[in-house]
PDB file of N, CA and C in Angstrom:
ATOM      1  N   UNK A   1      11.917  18.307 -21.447  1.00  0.00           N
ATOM      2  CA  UNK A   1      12.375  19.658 -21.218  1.00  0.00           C
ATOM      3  C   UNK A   1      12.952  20.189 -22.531  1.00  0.00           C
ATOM      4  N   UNK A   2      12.390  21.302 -22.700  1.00  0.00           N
ATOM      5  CA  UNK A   2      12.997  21.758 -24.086  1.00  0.00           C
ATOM      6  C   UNK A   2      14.152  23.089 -23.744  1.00  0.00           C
ATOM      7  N   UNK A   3      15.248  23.070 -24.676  1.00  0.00           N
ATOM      8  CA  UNK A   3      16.019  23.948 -24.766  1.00  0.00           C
ATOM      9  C   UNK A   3      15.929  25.389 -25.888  1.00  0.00           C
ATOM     10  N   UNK A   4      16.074  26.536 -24.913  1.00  0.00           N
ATOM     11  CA  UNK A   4      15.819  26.958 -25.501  1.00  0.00           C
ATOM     12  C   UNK A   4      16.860  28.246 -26.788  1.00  0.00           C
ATOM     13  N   UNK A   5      16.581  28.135 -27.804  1.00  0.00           N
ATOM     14  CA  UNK A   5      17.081  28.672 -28.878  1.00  0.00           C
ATOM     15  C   UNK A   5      17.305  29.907 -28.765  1.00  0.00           C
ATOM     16  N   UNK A   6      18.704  30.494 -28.735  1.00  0.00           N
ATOM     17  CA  UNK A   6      19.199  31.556 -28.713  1.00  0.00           C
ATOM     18  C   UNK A   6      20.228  32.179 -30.308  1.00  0.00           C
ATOM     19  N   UNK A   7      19.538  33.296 -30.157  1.00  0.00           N
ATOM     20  CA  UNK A   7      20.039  34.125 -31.742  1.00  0.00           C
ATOM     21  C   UNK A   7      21.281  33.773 -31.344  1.00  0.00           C
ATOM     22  N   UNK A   8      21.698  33.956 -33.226  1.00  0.00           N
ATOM     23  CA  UNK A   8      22.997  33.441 -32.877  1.00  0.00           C
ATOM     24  C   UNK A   8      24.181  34.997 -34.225  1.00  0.00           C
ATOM     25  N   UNK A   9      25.025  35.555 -33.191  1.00  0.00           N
ATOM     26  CA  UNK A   9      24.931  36.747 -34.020  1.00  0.00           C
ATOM     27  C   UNK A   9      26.505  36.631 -35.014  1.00  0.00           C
ATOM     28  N   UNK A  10      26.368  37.023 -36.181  1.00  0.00           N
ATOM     29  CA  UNK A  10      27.678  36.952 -36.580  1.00  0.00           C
ATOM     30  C   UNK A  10      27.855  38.619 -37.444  1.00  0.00           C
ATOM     31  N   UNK A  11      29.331  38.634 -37.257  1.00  0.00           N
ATOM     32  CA  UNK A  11      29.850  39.517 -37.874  1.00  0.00           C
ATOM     33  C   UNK A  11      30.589  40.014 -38.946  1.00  0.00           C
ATOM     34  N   UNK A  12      29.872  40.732 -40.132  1.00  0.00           N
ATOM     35  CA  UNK A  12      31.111  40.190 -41.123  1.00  0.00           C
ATOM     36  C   UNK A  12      30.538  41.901 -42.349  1.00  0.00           C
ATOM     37  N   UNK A  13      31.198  42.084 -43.188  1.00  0.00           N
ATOM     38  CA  UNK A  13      30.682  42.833 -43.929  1.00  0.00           C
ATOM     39  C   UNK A  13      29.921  42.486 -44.599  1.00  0.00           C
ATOM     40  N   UNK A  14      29.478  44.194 -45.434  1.00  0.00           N
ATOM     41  CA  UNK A  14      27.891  44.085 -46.492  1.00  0.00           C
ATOM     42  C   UNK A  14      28.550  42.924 -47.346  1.00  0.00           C
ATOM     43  N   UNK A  15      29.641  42.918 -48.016  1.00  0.00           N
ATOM     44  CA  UNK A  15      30.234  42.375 -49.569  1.00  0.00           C
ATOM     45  C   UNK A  15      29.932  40.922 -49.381  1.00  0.00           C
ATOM     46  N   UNK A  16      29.633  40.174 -47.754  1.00  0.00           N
ATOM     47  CA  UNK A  16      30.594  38.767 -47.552  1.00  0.00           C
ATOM     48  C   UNK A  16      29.374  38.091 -46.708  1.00  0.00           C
ATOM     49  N   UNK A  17      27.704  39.146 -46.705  1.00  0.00           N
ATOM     50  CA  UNK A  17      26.829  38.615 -45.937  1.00  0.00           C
ATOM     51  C   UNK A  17      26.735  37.389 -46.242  1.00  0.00           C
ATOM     52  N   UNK A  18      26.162  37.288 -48.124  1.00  0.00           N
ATOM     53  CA  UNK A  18      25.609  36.065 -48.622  1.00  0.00           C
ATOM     54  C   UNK A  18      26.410  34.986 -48.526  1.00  0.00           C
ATOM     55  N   UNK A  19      27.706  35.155 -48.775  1.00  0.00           N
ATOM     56  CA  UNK A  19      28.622  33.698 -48.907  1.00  0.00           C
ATOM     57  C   UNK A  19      28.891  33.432 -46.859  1.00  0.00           C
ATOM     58  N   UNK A  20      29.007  34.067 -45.966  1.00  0.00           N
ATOM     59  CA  UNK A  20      28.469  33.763 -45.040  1.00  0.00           C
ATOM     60  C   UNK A  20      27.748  32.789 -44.560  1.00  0.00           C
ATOM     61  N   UNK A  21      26.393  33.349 -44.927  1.00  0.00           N
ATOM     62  CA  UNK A  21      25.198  32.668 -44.656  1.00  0.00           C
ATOM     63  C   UNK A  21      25.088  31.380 -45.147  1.00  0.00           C
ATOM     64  N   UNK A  22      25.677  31.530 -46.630  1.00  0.00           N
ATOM     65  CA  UNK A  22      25.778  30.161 -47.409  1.00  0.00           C
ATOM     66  C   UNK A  22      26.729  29.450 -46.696  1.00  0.00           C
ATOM     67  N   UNK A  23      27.723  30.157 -46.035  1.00  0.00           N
ATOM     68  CA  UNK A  23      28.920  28.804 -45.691  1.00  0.00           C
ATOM     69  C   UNK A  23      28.309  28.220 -44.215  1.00  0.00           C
ATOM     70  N   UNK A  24      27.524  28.990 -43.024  1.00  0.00           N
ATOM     71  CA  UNK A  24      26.562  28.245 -42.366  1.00  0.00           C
ATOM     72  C   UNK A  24      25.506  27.288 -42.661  1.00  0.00           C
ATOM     73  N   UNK A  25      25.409  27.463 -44.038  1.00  0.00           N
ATOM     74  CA  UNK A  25      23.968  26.655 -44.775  1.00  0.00           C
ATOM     75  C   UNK A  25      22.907  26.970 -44.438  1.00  0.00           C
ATOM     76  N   UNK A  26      22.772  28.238 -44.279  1.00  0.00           N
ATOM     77  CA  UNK A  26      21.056  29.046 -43.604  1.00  0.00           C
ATOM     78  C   UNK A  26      20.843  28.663 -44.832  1.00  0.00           C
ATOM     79  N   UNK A  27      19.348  28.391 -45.414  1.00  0.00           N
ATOM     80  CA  UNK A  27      18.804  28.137 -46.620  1.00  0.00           C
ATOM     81  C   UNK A  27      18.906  30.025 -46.925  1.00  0.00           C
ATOM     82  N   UNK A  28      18.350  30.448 -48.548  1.00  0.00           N
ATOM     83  CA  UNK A  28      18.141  31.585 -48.771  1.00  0.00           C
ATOM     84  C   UNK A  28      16.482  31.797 -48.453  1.00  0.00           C
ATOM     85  N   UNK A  29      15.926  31.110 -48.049  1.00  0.00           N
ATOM     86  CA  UNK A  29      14.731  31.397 -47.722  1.00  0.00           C
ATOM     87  C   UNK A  29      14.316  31.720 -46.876  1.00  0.00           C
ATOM     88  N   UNK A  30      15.325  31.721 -46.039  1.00  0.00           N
ATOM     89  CA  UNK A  30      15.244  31.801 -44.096  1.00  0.00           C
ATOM     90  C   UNK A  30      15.184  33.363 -43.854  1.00  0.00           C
ATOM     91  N   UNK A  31      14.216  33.670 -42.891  1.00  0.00           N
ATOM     92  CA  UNK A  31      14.255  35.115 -42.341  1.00  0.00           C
ATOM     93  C   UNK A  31      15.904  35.499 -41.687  1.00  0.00           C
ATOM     94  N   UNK A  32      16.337  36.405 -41.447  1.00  0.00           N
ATOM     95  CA  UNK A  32      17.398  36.927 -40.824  1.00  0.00           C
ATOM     96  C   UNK A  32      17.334  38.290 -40.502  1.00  0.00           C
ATOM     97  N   UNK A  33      17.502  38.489 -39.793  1.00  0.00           N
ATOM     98  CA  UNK A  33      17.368  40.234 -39.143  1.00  0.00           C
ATOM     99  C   UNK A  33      19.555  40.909 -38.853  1.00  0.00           C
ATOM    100  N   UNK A  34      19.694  41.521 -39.790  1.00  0.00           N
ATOM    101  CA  UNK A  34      20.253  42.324 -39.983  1.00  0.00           C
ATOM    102  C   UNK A  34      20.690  43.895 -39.421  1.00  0.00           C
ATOM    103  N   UNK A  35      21.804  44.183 -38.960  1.00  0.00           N
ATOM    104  CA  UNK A  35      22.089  45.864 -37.728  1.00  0.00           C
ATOM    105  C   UNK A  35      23.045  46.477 -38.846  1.00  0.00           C
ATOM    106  N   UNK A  36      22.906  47.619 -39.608  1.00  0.00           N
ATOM    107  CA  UNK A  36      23.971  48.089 -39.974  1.00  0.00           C
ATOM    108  C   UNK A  36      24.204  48.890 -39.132  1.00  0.00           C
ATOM    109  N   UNK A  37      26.070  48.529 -38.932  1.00  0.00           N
ATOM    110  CA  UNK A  37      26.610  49.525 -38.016  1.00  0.00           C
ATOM    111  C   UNK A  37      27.284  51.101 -38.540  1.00  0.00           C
ATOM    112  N   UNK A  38      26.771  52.483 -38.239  1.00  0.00           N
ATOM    113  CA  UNK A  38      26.834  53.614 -37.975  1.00  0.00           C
ATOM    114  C   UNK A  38      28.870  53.614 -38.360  1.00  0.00           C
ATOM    115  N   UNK A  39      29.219  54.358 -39.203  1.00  0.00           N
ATOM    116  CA  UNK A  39      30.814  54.526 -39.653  1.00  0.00           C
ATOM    117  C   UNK A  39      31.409  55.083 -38.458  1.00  0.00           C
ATOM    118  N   UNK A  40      31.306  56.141 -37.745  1.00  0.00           N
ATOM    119  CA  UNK A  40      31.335  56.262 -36.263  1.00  0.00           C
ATOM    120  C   UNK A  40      32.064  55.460 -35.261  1.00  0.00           C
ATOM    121  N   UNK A  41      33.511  55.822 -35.173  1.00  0.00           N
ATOM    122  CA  UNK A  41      33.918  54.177 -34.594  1.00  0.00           C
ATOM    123  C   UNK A  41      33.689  54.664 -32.927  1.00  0.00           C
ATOM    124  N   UNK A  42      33.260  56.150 -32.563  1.00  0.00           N
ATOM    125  CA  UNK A  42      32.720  56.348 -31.222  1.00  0.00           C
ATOM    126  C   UNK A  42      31.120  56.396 -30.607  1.00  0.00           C
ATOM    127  N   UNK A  43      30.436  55.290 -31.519  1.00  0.00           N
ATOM    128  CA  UNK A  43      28.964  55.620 -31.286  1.00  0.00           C
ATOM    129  C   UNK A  43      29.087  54.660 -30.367  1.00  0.00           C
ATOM    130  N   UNK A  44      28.657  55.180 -28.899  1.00  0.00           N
ATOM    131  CA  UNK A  44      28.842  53.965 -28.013  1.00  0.00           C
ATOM    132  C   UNK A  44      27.312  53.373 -27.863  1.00  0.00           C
ATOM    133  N   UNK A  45      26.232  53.928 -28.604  1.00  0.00           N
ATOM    134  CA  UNK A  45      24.841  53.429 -28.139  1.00  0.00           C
ATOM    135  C   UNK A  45      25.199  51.785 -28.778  1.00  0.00           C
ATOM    136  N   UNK A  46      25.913  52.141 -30.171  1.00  0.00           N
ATOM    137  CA  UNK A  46      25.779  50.944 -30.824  1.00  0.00           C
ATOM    138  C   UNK A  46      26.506  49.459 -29.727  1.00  0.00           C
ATOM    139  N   UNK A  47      27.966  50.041 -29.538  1.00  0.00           N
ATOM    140  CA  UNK A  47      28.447  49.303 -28.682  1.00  0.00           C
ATOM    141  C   UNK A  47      28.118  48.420 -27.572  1.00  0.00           C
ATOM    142  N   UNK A  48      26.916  49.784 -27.055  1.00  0.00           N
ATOM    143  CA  UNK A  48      26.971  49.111 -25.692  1.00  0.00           C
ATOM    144  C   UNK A  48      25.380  48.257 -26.104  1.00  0.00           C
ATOM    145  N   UNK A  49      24.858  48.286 -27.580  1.00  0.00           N
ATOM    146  CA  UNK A  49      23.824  47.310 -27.419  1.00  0.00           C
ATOM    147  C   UNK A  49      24.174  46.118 -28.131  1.00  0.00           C
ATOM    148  N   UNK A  50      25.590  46.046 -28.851  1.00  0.00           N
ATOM    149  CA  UNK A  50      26.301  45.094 -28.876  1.00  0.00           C
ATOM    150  C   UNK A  50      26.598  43.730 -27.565  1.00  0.00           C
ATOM    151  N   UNK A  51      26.975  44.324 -26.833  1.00  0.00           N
ATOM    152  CA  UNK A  51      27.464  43.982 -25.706  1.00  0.00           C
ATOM    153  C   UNK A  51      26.017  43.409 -24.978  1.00  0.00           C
ATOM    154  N   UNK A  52      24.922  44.484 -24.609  1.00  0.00           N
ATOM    155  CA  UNK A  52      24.042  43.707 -24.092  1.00  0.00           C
ATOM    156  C   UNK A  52      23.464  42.505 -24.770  1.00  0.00           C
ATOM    157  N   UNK A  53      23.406  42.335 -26.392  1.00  0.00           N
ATOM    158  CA  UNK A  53      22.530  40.990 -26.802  1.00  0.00           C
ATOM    159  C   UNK A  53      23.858  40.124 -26.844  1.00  0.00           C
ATOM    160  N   UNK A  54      24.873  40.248 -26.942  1.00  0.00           N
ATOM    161  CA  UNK A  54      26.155  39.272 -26.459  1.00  0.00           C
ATOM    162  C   UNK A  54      25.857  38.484 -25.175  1.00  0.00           C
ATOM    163  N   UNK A  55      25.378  39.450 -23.813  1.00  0.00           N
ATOM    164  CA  UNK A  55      25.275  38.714 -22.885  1.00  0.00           C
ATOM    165  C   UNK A  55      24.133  38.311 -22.311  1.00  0.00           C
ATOM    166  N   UNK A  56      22.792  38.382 -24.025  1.00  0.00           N
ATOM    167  CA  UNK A  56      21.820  37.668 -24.052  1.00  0.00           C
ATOM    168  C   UNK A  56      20.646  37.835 -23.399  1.00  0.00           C
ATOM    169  N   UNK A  57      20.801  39.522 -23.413  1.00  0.00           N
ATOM    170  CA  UNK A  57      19.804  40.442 -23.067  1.00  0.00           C
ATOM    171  C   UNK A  57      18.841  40.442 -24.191  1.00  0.00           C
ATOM    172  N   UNK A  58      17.278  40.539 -23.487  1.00  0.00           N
ATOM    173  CA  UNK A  58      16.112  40.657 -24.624  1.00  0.00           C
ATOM    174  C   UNK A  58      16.287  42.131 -25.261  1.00  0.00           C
ATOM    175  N   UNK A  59      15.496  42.675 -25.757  1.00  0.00           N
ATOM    176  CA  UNK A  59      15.133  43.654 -26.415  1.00  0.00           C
ATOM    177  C   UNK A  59      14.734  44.651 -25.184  1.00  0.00           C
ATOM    178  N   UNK A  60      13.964  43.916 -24.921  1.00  0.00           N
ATOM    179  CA  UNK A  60      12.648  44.280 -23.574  1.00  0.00           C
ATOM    180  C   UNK A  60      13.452  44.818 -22.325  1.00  0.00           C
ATOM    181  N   UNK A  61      14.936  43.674 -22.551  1.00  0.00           N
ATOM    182  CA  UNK A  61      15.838  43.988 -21.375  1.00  0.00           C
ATOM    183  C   UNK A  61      16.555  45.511 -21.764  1.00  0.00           C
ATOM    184  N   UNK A  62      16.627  45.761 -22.952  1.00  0.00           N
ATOM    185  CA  UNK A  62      17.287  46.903 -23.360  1.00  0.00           C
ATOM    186  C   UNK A  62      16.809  48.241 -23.299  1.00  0.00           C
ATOM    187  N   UNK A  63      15.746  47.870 -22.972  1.00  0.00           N
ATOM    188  CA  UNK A  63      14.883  49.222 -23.453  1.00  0.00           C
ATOM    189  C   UNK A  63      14.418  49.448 -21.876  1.00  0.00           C
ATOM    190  N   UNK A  64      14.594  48.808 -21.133  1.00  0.00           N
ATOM    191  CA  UNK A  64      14.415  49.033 -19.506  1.00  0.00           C
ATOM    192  C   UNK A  64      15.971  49.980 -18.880  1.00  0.00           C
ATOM    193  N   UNK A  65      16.929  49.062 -19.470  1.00  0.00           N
ATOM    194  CA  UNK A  65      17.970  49.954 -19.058  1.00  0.00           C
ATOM    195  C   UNK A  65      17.899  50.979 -19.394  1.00  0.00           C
ATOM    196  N   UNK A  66      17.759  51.173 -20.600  1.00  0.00           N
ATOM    197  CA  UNK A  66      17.992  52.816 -21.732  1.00  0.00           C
ATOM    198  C   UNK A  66      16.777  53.346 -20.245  1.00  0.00           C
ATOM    199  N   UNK A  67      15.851  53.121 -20.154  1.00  0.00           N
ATOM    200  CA  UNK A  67      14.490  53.682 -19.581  1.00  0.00           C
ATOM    201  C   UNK A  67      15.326  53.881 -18.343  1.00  0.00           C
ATOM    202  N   UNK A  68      16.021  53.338 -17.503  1.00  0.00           N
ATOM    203  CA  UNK A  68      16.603  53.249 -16.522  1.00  0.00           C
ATOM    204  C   UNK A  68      17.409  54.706 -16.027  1.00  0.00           C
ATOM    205  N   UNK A  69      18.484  54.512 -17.179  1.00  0.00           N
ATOM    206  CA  UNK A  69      19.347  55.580 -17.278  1.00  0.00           C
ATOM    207  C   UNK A  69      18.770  57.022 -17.705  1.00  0.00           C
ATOM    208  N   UNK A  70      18.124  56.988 -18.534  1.00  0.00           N
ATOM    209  CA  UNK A  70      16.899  58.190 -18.715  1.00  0.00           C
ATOM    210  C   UNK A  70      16.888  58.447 -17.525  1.00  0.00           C
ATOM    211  N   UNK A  71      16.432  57.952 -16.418  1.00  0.00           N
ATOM    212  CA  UNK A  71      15.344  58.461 -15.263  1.00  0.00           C
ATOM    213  C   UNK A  71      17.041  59.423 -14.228  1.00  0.00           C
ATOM    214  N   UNK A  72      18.263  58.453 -14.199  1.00  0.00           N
ATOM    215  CA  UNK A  72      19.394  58.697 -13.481  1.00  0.00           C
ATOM    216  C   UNK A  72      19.625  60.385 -14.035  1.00  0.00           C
ATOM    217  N   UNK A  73      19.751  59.941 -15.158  1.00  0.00           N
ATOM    218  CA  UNK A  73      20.541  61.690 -15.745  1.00  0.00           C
ATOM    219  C   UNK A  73      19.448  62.734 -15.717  1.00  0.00           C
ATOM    220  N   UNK A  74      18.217  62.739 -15.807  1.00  0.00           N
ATOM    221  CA  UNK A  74      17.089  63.459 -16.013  1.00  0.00           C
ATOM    222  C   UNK A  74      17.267  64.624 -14.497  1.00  0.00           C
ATOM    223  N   UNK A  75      17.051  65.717 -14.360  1.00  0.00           N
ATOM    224  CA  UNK A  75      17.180  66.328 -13.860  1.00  0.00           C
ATOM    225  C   UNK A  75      16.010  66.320 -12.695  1.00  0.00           C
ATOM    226  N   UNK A  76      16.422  66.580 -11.491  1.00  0.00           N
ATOM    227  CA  UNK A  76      14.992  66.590 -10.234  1.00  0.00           C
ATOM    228  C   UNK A  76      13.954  67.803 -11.142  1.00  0.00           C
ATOM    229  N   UNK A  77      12.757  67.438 -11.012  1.00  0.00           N
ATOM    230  CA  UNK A  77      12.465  69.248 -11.037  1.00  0.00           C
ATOM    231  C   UNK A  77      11.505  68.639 -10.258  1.00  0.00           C
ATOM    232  N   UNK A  78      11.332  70.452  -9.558  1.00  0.00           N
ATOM    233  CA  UNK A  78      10.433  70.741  -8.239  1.00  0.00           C
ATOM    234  C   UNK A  78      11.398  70.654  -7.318  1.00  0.00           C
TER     235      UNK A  78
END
């Protein structure tokens, strides 16, 4: 049975990425995917997609909700 590998997210500033990464020992060769966060300390899109890959929501899962809530606020017509 294999286990399976979950991103693993850390937080830190632009100045302090590299020594970071280095103090985990990611090699520098390793891919990494990177979010700069918006100066905005009320952008709640960012927040609340914080929160969903925290509690290890896909992408796929994110974009269903957003799709979700779209449909709630969208107005009846006809």
């Amino acid at each position: 049975m294999t286990k399976e590998t979950l991103p693993e997210f850390i937080q830190s500033t632009a100045g302090q990425v590299a020594e970071e990464l280095a103090r985990r020992g990611i090699a520098p060769g390793r891919r990494v995917a990177m979010t700069i966060e918006p100066d905005e300390p009320n952008d709640w899109i960012a927040k609340a997609w914080k929160v969903a890959l925290a509690e290890g929501r896909s992408d796929d899962d994110i974009d269903h909700i957003i799709a979700e809530e779209r449909k709630a606020v969208r107005p009846c017509l006809g």
